[in-house]
Protein backbone atom coordinates (compact mmCIF):
# COMPACT_ATOMS: atom_id res chain seq x y z
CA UNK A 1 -4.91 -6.13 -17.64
CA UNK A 2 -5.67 -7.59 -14.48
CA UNK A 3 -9.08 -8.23 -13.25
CA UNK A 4 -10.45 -6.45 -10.45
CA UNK A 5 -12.27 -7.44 -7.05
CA UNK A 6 -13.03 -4.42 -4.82
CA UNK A 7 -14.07 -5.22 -1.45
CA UNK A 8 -14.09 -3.39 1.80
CA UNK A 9 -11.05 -5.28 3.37
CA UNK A 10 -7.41 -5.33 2.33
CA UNK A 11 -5.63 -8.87 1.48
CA UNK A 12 -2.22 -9.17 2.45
CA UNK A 13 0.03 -11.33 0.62
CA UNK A 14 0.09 -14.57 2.36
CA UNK A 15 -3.18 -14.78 3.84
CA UNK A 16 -5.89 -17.33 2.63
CA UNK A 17 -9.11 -15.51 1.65
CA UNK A 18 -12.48 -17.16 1.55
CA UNK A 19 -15.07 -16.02 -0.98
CA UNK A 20 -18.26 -16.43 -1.35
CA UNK A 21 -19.11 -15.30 -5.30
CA UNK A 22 -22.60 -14.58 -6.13
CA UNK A 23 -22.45 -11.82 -9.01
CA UNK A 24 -22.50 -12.66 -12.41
CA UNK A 25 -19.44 -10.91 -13.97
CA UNK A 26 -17.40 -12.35 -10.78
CA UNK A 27 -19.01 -16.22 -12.05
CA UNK A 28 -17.93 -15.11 -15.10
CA UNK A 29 -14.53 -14.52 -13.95
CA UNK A 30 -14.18 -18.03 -12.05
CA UNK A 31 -14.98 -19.70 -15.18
CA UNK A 32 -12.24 -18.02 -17.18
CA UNK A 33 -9.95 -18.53 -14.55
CA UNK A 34 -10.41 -22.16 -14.29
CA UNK A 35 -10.13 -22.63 -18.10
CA UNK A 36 -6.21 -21.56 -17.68
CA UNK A 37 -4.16 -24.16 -17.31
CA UNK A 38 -1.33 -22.74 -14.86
CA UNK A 39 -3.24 -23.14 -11.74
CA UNK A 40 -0.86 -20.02 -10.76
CA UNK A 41 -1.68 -17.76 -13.58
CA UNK A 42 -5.12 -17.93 -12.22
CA UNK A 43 -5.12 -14.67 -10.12
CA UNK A 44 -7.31 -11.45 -10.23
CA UNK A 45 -6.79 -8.50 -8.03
CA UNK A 46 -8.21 -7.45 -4.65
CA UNK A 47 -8.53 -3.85 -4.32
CA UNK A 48 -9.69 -2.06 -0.99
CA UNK A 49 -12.68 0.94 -1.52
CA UNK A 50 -12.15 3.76 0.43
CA UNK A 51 -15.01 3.81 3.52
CA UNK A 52 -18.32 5.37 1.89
CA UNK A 53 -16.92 5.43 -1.50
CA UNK A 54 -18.53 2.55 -4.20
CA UNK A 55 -16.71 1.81 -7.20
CA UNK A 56 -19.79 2.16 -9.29
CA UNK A 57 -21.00 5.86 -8.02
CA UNK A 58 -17.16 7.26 -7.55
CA UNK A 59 -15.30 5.74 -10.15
CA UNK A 60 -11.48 4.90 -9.68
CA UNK A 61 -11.39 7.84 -7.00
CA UNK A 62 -13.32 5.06 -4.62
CA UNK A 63 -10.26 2.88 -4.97
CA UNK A 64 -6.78 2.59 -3.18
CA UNK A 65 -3.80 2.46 -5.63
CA UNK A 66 -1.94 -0.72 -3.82
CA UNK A 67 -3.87 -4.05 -3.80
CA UNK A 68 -2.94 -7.75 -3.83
CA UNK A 69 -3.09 -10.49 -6.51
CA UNK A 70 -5.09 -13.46 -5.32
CA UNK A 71 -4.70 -16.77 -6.53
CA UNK A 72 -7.42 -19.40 -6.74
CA UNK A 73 -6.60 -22.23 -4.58
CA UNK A 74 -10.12 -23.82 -4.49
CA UNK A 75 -13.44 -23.89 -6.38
CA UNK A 76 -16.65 -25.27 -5.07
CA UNK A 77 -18.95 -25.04 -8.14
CA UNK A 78 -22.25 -24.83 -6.19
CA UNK A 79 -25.82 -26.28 -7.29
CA UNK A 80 -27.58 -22.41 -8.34
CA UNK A 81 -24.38 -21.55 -10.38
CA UNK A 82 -22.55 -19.65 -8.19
CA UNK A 83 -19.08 -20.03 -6.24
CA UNK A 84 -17.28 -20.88 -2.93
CA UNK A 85 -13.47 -19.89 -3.35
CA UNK A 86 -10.52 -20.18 -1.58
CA UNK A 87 -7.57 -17.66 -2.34
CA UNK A 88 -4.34 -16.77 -1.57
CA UNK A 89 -2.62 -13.47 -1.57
CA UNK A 90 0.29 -13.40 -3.74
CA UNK A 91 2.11 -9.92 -4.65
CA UNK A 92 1.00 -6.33 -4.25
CA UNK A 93 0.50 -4.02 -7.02
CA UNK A 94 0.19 -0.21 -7.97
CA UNK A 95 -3.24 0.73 -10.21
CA UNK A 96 -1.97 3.03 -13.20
CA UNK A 97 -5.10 3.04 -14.59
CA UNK A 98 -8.64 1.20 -14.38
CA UNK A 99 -10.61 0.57 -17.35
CA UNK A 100 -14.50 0.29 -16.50
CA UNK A 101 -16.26 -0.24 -19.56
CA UNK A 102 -17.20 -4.01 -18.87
CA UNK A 103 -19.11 -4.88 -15.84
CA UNK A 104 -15.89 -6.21 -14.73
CA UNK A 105 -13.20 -3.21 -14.05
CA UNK A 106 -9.92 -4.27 -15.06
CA UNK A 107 -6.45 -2.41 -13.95
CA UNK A 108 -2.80 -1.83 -15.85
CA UNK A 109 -0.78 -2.81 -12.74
CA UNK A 110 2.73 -2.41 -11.94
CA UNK A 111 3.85 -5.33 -9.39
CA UNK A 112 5.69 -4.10 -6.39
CA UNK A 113 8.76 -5.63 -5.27
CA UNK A 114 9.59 -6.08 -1.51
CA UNK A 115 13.12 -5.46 -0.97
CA UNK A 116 15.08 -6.98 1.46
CA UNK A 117 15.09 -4.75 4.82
CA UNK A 118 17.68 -3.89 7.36
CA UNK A 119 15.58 -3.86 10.44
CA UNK A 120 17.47 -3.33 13.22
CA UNK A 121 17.47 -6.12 16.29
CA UNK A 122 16.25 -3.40 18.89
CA UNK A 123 13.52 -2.16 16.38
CA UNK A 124 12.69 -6.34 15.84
CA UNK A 125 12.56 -6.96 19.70
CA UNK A 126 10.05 -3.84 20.12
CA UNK A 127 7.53 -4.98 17.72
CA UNK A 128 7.99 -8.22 18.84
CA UNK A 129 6.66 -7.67 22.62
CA UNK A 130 4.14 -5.63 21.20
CA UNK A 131 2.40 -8.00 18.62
CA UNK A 132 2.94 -10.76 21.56
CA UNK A 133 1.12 -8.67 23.94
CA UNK A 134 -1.38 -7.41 21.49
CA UNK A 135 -2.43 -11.62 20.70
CA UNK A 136 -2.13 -12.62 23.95
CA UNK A 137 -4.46 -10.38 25.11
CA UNK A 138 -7.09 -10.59 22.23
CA UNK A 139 -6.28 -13.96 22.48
CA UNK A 140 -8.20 -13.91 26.02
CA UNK A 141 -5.33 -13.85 28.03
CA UNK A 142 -3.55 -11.73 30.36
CA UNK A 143 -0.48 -10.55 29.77
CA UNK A 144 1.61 -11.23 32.44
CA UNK A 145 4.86 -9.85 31.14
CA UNK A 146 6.01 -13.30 30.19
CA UNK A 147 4.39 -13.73 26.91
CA UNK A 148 6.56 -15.43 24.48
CA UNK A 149 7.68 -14.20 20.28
CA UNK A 150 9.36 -17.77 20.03
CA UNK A 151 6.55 -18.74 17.03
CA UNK A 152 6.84 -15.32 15.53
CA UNK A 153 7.95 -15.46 11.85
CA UNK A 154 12.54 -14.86 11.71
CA UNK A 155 11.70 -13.25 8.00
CA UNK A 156 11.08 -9.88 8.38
CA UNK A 157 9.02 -9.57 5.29
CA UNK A 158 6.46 -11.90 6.37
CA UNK A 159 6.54 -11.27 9.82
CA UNK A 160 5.45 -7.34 8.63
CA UNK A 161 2.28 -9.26 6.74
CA UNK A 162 1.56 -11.30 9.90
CA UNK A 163 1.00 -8.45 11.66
CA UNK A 164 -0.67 -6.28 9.45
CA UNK A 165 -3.24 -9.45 9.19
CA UNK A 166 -3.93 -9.74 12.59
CA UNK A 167 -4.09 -6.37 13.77
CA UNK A 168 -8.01 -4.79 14.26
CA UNK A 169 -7.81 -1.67 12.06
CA UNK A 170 -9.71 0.90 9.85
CA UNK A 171 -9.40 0.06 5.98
CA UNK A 172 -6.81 3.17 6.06
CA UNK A 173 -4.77 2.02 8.58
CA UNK A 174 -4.22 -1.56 7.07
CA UNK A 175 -3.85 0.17 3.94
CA UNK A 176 -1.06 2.12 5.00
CA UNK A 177 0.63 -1.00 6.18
CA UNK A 178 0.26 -2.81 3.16
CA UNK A 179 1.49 0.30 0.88
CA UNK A 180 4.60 0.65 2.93
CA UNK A 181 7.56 0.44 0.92
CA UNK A 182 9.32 -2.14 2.57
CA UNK A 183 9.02 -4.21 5.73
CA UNK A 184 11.32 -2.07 7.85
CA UNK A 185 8.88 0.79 7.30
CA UNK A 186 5.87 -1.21 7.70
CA UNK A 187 6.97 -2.49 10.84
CA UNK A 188 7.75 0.87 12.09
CA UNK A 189 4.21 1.71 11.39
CA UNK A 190 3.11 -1.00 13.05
CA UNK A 191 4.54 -0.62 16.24
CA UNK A 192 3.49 2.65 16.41
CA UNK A 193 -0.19 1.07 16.15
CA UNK A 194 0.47 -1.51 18.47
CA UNK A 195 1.77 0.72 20.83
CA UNK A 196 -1.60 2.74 20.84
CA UNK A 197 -4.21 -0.65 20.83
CA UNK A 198 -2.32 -1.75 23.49
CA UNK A 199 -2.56 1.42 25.18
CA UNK A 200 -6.41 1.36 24.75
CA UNK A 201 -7.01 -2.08 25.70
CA UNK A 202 -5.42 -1.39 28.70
CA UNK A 203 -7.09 2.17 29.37
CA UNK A 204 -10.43 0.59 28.55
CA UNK A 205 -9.68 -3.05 29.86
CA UNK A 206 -12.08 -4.07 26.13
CA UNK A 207 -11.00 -5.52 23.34
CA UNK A 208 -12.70 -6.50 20.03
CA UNK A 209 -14.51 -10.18 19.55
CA UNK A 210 -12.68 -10.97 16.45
CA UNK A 211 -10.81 -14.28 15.59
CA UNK A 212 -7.42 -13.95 16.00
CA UNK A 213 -4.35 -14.53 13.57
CA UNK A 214 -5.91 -15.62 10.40
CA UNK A 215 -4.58 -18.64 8.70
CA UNK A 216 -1.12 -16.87 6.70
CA UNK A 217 1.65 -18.43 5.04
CA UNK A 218 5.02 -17.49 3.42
CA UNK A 219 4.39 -15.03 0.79
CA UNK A 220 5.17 -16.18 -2.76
């Protein structure tokens, strides 16, 4: 049974995930972590709630199905008790059932693979430009045509979770990105969604005050 975290964001494999943790029955799940010795069997599971849904008034119908494990990287035990965390996303997972007896809901999970993708190099170019364009311009620039996808990830697979981290979307959206079966249809996806931002950034010459590209490495 894996222990379960909603929250009304999506973690994508790869990207580091600061928590603040407050609640009791989350304390009390930082404490059991730390007593396991494998420092990488010391992962719960972030689950996105659907927008005006709460886990406690809707049951399991408030939740997605596909989340991400997060490991604990870092603990700051803090003064009053409680926690500052660091995590990591590690692999995605499919609820099959959520058990809410205990103040703390646990899930039987089924991890999800990502297969290796044939993403074609025209499809790869595409959603290339776009993300570049996309960052550049959130990034405060303008895009002057010449933008550059030299520091973009060359595996596909992570390159599909780079994206999905950094793009401004709805919890669904994201969601659907992260559910996608593999990265060839995630990144189809997403360039479909960078194709629209882009088109509304430049229709409304605005873009969202966000902080761009959060810190993501290799997935596990």
């Amino acid at each position: 049974m894996l222990p379960l975290f909603p929250l009304n964001t999506v973690l994508v494999p790869g990207l580091v995930m600061p928590l603040h943790i407050f609640e009791p029955r989350y304390c009390e799940l930082i404490e059991n972590l730390l007593s396991d010795p494998d420092e990488n069997a010391r992962e719960f599971g972030i689950i996105a709630v659907r927008d005006g849904r709460s886990l406690e008034e809707d049951g399991v119908d408030a939740l997605y199905d596909v989340g991400t494990a997060a490991v604990l990287r870092k603990v700051d035990r803090l003064d009053d008790g409680l926690f500052d965390i660091v995590t990591i996303g590690s692999r995605r997972f499919l609820i099959h059932a959520v058990d809410t007896s205990a103040p703390l809901a646990t899930a039987t999970v089924e991890f999800l693979e990502d297969p290796t993708s044939d993403v074609s190099p025209r499809q790869l170019q595409q959603v290339a430009q776009r993300f570049t364009t996309y960052r550049t311009v959130l990034g405060g620039r303008l895009d002057d045509g010449n933008a550059s996808a030299d520091d973009l990830p060359a595996e596909v697979t992570v390159l599909s979770y780079l994206i999905t981290a950094s793009m401004v979307l709805p919890t669904n959206e994201r969601q659907a990105l992260l559910s996608a079966v593999d990265a060839q249809e995630r990144l189809t996806l997403a360039s479909t969604l960078l194709a629209r931002e882009n088109g509304l950034i430049s229709v409304l010459s605005a873009v969202p005050a966000i902080d761009l590209l959060p810190s993501i490495d290799s997935p596990n």
